[in-house]
C-alpha atoms as a PDB file:
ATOM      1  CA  UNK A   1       1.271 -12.770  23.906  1.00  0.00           C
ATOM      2  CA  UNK A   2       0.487 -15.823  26.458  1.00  0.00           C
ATOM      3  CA  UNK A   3       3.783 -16.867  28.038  1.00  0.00           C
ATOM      4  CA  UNK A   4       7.651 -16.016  28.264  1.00  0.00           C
ATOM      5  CA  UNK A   5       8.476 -18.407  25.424  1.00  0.00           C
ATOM      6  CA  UNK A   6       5.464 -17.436  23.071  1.00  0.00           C
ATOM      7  CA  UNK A   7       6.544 -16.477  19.297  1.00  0.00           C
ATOM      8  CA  UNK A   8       2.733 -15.504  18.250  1.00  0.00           C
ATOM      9  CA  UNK A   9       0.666 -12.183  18.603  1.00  0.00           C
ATOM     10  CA  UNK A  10      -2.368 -12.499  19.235  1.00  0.00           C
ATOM     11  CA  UNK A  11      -3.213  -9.047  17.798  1.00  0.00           C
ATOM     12  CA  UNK A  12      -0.669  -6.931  15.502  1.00  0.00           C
ATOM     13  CA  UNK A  13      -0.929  -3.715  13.913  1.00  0.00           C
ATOM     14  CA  UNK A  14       1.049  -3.042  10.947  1.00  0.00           C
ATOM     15  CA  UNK A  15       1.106   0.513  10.062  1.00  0.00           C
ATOM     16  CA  UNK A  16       2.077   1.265   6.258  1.00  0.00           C
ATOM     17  CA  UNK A  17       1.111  -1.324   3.734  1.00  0.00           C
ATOM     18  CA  UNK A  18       3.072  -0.339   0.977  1.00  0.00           C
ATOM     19  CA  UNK A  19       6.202  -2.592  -0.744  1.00  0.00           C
ATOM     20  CA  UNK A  20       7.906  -3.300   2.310  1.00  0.00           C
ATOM     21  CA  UNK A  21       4.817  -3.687   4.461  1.00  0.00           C
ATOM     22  CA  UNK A  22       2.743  -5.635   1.829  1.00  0.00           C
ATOM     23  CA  UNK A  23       5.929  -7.968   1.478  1.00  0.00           C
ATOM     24  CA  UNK A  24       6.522  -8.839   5.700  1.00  0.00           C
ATOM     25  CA  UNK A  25       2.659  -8.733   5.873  1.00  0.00           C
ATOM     26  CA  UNK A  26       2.565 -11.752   2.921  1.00  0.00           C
ATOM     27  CA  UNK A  27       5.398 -13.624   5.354  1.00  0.00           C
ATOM     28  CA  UNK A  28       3.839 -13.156   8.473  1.00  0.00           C
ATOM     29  CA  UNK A  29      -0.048 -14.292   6.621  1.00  0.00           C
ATOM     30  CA  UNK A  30       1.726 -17.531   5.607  1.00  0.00           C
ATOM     31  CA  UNK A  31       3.460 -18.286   8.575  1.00  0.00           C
ATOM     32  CA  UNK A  32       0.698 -17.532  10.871  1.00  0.00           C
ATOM     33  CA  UNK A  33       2.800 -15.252  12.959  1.00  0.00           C
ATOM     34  CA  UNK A  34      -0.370 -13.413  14.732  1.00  0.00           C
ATOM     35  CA  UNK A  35      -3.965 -14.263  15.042  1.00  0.00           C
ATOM     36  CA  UNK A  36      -5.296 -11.006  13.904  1.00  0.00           C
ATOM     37  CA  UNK A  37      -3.224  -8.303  11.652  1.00  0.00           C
ATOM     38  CA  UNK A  38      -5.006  -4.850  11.411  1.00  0.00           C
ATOM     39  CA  UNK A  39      -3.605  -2.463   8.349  1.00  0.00           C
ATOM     40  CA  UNK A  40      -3.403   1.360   8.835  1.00  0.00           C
ATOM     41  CA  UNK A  41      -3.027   2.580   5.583  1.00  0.00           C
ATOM     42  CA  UNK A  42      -4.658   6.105   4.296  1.00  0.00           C
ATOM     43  CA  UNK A  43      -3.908   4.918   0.854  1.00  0.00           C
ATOM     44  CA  UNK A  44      -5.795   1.403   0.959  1.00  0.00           C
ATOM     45  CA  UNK A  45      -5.614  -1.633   1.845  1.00  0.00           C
ATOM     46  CA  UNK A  46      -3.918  -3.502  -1.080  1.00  0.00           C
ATOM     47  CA  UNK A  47      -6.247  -6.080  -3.085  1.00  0.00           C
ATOM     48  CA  UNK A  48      -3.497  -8.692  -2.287  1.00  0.00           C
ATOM     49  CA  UNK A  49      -4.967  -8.519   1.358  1.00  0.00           C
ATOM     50  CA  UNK A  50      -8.962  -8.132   0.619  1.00  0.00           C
ATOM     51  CA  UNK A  51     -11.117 -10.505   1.953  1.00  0.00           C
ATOM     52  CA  UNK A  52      -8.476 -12.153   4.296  1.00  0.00           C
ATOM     53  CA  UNK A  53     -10.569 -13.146   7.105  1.00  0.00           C
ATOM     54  CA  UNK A  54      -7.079 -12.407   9.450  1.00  0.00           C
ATOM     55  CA  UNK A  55      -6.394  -9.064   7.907  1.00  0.00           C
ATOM     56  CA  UNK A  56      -8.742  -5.778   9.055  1.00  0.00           C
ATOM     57  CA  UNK A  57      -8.008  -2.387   7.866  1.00  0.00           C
ATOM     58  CA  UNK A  58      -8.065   1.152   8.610  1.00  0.00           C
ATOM     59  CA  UNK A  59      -7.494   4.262   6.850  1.00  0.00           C
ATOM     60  CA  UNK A  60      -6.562   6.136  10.449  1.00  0.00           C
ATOM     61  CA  UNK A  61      -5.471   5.578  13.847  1.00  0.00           C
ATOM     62  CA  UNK A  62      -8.105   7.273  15.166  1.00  0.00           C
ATOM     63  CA  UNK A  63     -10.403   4.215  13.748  1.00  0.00           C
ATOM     64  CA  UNK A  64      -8.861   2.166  16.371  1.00  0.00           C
ATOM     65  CA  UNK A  65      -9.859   4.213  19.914  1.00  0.00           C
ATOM     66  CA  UNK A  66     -11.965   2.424  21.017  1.00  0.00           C
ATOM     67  CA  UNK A  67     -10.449  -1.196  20.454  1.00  0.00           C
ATOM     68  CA  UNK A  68      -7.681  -2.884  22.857  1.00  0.00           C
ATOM     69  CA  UNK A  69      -4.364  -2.804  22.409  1.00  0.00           C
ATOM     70  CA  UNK A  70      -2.397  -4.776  20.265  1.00  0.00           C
ATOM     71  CA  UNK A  71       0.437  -7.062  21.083  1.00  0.00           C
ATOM     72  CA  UNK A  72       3.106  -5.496  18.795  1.00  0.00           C
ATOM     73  CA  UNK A  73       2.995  -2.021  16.377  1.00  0.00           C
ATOM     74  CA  UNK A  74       4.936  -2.383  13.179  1.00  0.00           C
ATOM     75  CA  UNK A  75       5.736   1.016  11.525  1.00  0.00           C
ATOM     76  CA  UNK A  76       6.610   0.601   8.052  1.00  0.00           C
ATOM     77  CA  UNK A  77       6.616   3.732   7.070  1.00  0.00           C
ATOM     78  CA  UNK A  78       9.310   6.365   5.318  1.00  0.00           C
ATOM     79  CA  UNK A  79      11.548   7.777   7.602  1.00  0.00           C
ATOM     80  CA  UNK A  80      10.523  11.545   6.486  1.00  0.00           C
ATOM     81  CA  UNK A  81       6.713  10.885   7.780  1.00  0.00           C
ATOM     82  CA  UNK A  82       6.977   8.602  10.826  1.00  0.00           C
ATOM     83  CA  UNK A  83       7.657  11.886  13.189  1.00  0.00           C
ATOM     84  CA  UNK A  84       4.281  12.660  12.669  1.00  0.00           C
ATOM     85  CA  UNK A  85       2.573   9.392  12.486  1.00  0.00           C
ATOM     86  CA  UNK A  86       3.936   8.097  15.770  1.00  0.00           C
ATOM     87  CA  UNK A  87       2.380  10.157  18.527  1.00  0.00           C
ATOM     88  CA  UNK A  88      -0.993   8.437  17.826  1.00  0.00           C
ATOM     89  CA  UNK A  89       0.537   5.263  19.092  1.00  0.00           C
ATOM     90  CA  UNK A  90       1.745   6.200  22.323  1.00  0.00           C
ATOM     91  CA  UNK A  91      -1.470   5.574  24.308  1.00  0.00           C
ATOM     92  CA  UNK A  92      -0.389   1.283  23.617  1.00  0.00           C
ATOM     93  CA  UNK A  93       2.964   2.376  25.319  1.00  0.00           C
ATOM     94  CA  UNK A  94       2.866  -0.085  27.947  1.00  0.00           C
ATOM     95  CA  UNK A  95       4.909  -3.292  29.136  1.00  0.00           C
ATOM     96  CA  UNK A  96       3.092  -5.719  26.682  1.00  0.00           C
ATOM     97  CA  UNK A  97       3.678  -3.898  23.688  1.00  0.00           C
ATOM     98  CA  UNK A  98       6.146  -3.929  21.067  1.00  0.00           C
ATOM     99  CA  UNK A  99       7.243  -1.480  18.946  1.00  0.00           C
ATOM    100  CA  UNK A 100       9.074  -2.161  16.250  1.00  0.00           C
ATOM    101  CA  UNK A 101       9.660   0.333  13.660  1.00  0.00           C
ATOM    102  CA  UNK A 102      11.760  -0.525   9.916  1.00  0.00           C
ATOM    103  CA  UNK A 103      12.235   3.445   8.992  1.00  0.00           C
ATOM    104  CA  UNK A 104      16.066   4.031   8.008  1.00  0.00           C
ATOM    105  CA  UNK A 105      17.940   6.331   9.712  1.00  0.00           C
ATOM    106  CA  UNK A 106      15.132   6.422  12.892  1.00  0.00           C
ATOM    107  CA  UNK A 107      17.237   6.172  16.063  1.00  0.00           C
ATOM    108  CA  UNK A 108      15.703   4.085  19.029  1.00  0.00           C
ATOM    109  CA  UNK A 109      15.814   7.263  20.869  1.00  0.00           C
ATOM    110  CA  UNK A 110      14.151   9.084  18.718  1.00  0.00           C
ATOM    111  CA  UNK A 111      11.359   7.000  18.446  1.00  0.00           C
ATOM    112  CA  UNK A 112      11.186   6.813  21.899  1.00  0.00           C
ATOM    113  CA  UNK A 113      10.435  10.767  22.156  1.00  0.00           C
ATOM    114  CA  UNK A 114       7.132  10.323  20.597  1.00  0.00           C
ATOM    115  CA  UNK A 115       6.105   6.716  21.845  1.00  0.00           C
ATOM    116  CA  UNK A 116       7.531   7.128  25.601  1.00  0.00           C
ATOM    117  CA  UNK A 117       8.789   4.013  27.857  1.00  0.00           C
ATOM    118  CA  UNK A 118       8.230   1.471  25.459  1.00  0.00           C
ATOM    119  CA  UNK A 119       9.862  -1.764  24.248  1.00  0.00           C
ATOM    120  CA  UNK A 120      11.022  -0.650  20.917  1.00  0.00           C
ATOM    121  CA  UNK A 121      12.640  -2.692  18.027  1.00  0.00           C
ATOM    122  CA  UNK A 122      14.820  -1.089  15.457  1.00  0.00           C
ATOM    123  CA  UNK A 123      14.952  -2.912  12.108  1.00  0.00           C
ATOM    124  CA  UNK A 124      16.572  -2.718   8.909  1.00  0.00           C
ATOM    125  CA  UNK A 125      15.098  -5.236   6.590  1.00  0.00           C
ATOM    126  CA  UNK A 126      15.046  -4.888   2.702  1.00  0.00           C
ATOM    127  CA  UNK A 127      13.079  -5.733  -0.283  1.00  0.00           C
ATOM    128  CA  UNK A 128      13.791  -9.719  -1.053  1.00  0.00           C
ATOM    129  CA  UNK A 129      11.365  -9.496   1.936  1.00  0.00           C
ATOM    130  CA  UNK A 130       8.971  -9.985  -1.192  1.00  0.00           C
ATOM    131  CA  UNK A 131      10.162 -13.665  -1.807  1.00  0.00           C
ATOM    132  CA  UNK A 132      11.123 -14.802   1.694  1.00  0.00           C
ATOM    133  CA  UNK A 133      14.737 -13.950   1.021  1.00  0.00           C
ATOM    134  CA  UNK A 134      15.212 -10.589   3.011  1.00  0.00           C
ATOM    135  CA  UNK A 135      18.315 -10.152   5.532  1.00  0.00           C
ATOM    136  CA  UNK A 136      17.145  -8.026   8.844  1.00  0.00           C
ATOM    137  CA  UNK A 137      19.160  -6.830  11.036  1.00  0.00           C
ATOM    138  CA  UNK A 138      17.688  -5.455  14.653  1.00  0.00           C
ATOM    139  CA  UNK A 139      18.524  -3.853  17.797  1.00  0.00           C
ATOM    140  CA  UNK A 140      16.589  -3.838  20.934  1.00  0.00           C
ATOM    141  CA  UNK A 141      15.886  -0.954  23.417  1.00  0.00           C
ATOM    142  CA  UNK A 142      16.026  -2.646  27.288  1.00  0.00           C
ATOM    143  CA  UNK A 143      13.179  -2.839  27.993  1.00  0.00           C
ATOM    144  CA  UNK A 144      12.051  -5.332  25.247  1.00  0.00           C
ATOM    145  CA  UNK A 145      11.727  -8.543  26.991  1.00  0.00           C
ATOM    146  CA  UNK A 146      12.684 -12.224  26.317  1.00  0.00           C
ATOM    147  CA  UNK A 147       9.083 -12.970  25.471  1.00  0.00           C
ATOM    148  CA  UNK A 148       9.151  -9.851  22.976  1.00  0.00           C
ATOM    149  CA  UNK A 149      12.685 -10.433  20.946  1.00  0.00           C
ATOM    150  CA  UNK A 150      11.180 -13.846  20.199  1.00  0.00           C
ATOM    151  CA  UNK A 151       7.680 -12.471  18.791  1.00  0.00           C
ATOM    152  CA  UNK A 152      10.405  -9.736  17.005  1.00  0.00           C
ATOM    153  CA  UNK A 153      12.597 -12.968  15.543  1.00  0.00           C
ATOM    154  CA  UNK A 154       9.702 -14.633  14.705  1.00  0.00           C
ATOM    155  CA  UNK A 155       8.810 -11.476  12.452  1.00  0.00           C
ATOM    156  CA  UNK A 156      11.666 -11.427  10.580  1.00  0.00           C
ATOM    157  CA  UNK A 157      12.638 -14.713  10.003  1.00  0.00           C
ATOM    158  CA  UNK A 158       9.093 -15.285   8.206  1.00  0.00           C
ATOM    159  CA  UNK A 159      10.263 -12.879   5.569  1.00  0.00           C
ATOM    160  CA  UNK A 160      13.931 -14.375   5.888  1.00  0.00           C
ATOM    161  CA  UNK A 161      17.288 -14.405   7.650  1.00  0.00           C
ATOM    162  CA  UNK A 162      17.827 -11.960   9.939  1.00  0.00           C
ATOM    163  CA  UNK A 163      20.967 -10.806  12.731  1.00  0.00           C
ATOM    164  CA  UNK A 164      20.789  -8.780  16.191  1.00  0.00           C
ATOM    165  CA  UNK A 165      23.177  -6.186  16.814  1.00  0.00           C
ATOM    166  CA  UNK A 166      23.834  -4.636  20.536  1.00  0.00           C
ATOM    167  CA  UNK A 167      25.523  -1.534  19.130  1.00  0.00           C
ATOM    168  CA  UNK A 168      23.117   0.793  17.481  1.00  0.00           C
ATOM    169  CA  UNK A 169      25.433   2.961  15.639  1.00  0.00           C
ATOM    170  CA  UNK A 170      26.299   0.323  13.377  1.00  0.00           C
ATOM    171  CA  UNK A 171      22.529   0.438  11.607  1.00  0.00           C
ATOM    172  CA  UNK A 172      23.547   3.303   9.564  1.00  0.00           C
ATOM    173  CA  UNK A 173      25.823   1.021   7.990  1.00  0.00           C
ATOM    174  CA  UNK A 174      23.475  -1.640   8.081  1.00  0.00           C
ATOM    175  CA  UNK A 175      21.346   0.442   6.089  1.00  0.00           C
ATOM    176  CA  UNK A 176      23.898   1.465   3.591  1.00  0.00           C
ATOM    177  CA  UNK A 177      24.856  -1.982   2.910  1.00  0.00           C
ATOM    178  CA  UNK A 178      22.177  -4.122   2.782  1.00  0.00           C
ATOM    179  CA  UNK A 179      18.807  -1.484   3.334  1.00  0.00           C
ATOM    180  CA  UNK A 180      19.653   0.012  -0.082  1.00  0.00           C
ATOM    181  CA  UNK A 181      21.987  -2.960  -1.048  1.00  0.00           C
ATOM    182  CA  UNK A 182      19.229  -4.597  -3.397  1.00  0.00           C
ATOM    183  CA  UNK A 183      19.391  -1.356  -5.697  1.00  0.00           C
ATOM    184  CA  UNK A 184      23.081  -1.598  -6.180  1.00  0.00           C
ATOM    185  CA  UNK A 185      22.513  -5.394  -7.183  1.00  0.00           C
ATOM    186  CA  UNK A 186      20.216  -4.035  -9.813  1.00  0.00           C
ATOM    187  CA  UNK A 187      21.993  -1.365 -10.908  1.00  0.00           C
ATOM    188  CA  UNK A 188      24.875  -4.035 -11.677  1.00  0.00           C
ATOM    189  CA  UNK A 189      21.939  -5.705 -13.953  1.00  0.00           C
ATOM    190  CA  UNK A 190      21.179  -2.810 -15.811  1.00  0.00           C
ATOM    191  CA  UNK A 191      24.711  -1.533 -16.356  1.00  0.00           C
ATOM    192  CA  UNK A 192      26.145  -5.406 -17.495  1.00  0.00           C
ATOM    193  CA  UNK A 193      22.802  -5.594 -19.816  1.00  0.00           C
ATOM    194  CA  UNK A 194      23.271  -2.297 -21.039  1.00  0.00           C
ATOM    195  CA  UNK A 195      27.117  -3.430 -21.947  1.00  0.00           C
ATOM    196  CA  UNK A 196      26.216  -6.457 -23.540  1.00  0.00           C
ATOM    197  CA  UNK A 197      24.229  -4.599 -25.826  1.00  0.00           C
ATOM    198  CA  UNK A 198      26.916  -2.098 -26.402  1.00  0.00           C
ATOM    199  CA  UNK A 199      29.164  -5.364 -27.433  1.00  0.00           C
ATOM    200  CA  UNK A 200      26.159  -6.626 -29.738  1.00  0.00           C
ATOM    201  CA  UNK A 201      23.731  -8.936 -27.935  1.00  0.00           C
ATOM    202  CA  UNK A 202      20.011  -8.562 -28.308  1.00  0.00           C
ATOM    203  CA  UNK A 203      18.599  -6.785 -25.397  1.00  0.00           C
ATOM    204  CA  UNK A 204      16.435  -9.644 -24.349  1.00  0.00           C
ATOM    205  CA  UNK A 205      19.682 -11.785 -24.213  1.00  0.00           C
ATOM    206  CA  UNK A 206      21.594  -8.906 -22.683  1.00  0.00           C
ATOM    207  CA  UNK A 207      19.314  -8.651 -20.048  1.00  0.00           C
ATOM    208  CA  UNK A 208      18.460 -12.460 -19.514  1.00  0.00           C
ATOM    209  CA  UNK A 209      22.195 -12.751 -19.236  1.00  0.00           C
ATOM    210  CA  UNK A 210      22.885 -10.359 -16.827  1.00  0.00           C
ATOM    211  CA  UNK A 211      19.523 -11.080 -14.636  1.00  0.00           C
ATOM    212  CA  UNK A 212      20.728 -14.816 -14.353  1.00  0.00           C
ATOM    213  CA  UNK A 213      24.371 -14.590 -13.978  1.00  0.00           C
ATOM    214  CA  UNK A 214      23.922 -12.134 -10.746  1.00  0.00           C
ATOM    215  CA  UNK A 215      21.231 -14.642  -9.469  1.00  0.00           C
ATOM    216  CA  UNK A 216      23.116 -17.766  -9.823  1.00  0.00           C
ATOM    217  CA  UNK A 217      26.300 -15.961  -8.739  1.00  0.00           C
ATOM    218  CA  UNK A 218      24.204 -14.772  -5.662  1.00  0.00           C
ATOM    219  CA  UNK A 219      23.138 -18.235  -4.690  1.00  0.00           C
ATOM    220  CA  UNK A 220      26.329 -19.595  -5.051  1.00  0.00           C
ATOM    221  CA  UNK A 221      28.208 -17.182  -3.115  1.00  0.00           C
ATOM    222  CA  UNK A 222      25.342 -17.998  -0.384  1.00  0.00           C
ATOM    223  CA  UNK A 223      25.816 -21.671  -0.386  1.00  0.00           C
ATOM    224  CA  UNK A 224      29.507 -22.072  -0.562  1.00  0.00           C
ATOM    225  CA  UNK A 225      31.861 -22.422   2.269  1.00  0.00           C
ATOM    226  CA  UNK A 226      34.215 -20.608   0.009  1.00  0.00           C
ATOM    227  CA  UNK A 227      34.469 -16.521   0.577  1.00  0.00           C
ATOM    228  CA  UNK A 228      33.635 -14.476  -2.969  1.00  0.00           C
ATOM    229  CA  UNK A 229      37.452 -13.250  -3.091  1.00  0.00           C
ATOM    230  CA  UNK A 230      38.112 -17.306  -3.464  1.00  0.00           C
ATOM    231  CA  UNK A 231      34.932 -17.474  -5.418  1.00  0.00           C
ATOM    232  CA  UNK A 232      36.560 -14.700  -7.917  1.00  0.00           C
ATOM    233  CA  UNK A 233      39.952 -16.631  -8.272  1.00  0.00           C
ATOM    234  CA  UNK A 234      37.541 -19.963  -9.562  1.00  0.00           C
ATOM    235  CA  UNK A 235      36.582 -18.110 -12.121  1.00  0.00           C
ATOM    236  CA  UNK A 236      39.824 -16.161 -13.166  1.00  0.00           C
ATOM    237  CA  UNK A 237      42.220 -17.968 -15.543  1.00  0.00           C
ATOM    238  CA  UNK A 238      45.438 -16.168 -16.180  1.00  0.00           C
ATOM    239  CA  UNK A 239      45.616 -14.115 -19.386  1.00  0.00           C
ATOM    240  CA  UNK A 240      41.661 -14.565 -20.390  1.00  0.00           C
ATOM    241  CA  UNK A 241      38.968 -12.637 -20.739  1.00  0.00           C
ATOM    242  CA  UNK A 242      37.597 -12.360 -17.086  1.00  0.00           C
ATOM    243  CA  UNK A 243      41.050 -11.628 -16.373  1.00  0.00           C
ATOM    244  CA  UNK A 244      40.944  -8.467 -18.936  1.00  0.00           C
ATOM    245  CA  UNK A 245      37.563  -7.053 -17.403  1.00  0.00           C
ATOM    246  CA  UNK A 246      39.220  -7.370 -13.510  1.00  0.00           C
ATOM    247  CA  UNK A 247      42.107  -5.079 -14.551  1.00  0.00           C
ATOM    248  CA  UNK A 248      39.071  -2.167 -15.074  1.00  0.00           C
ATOM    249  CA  UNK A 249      37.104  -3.052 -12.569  1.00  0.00           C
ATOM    250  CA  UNK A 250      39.996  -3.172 -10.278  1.00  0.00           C
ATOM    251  CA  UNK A 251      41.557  -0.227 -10.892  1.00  0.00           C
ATOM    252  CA  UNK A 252      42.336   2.101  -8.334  1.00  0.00           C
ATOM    253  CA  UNK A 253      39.434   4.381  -9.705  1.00  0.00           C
ATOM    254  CA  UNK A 254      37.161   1.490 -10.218  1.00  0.00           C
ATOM    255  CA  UNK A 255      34.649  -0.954  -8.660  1.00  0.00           C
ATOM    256  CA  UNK A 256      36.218  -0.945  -4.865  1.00  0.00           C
ATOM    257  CA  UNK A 257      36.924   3.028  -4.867  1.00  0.00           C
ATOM    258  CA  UNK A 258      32.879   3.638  -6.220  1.00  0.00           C
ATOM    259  CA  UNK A 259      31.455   1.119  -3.727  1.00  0.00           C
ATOM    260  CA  UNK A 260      33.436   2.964  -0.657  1.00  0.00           C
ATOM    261  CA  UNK A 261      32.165   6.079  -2.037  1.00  0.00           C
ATOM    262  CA  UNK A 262      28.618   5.233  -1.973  1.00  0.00           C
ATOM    263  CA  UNK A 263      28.515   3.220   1.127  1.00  0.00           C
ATOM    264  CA  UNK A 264      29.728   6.662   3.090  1.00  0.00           C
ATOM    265  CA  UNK A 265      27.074   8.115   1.410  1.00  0.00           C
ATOM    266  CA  UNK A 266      24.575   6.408   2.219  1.00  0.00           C
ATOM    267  CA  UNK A 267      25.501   5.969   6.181  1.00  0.00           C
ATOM    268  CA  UNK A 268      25.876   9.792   5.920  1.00  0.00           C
ATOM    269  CA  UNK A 269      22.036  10.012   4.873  1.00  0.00           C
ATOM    270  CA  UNK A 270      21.420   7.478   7.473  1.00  0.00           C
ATOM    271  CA  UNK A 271      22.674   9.537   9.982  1.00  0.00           C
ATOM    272  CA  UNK A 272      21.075  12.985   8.656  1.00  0.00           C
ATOM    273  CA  UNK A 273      17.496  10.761   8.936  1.00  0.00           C
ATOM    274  CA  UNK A 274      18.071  10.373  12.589  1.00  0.00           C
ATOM    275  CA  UNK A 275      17.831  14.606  13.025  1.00  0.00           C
END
């Protein structure tokens, strides 16, 4: 990078190029955030990506000895692997380069066993990364500099919003909320398709239904100055039928008890990633 207030690599590696990596690499490709991208990836590099003229690939680290280091290191790879992927990347472990690494549950500390006294990023993104619409929320090791949180926010805000925390333990809840948030979201389409079925719509309608009402519920939530429990009431006439289906999903055994129950869950597996 070429000056304290720079928000451009000049060379980045991303390593993993699978959903999440193909879906930040698309975002940082169309918003130019480095001059060069080179893809580790023993599995390919996807056909979305061939023939870029910005994009090179590699199957291996080793591919890259003889080549100078890179700017910043992206790791997007799963949290059960990256133990063993990382030590190839410690000989770039110097002042200029960024680490930043999106596996859950991977502890700034513990990537910092295998990579040494580098600047290191921790990130929790998630999969609306795909369509520009990801939330990513990050935490910085100290001795990531100015210069290097802007080239990180630059990163993430090409593939969406995003929010820096200074406390790390709170990314195993970060993770549990909005990591593997996106499932739950379409879990709640399946299940409210599946229902409408059950009460007699066509499953095309069902599911058109359900995809659109979440969606459009979604965007409004995100553009109103109004929170959802106020967003809930608009929509809740005493007596009628959205009324009737509140009283079972707010049950003491319903919707609030489940959501508790699988939030601890998943920080718990958060956690148990970190070991």
């Amino acid at each position: 990078m070429n000056g304290a207030a720079a928000a451009k690599a000049d060379r980045l590696i991303l390593v993993g190029c699978g959903q999440m990596g193909s879906a930040m690499l698309r975002g940082w490709l169309a918003g130019g955030a480095a001059a060069q991208f080179v893809v580790i990836e023993p599995a390919g590099l996807p056909a979305a990506f061939s023939g870029n003229p910005a994009v090179a690939f590699c199957r291996t680290a080793g591919e890259l000895a003889d080549q100078p280091g890179p700017d910043a290191v992206v790791f997007a790879v799963k949290p059960q692997i990256i133990d063993d992927v990382l030590p190839a990347y410690r000989r770039w472990a110097r002042p200029q380069t960024l680490f930043l690494s999106i596996a859950a549950g991977k502890t700034i500390a513990g990537l910092a066993r295998h990579l040494g006294d580098a600047a290191i990023v921790r990130v929790m993104p998630n999969t609306p990364a795909a369509i520009g619409r990801a939330i990513s929320v990050a935490c910085a090791n100290p001795r990531v500099s100015p210069a290097q949180k802007g080239l990180s926010e630059a990163l993430l805000t090409a593939v969406g919003d995003s929010v820096w925390v200074e406390d790390e333990a709170l990314m195993d809840a970060v993770t549990a909320v909005s990591g593997s948030g996106p499932a739950y979201v379409f879990l709640l389409i399946e299940t409210l398709a599946a229902a409408g079925e059950k009460a007699g719509l066509p499953p095309e309608l069902a599911l058109r239904l359900a995809r659109d009402t979440v969606a459009g519920a979604g965007e409004l939530a995100r553009q109103s100055s109004e929170n959802p429990g106020k967003l809930r009431e608009n929509v809740t006439s005493p007596g009628g039928t959205t009324r009737a289906a509140l009283d079972v999903l707010m049950a003491p055994d319903g919707m609030a008890r489940l959501l508790d129950r699988a939030i601890a869950a998943a920080t718990a597996r958060s956690r148990e990633l970190a070991s």
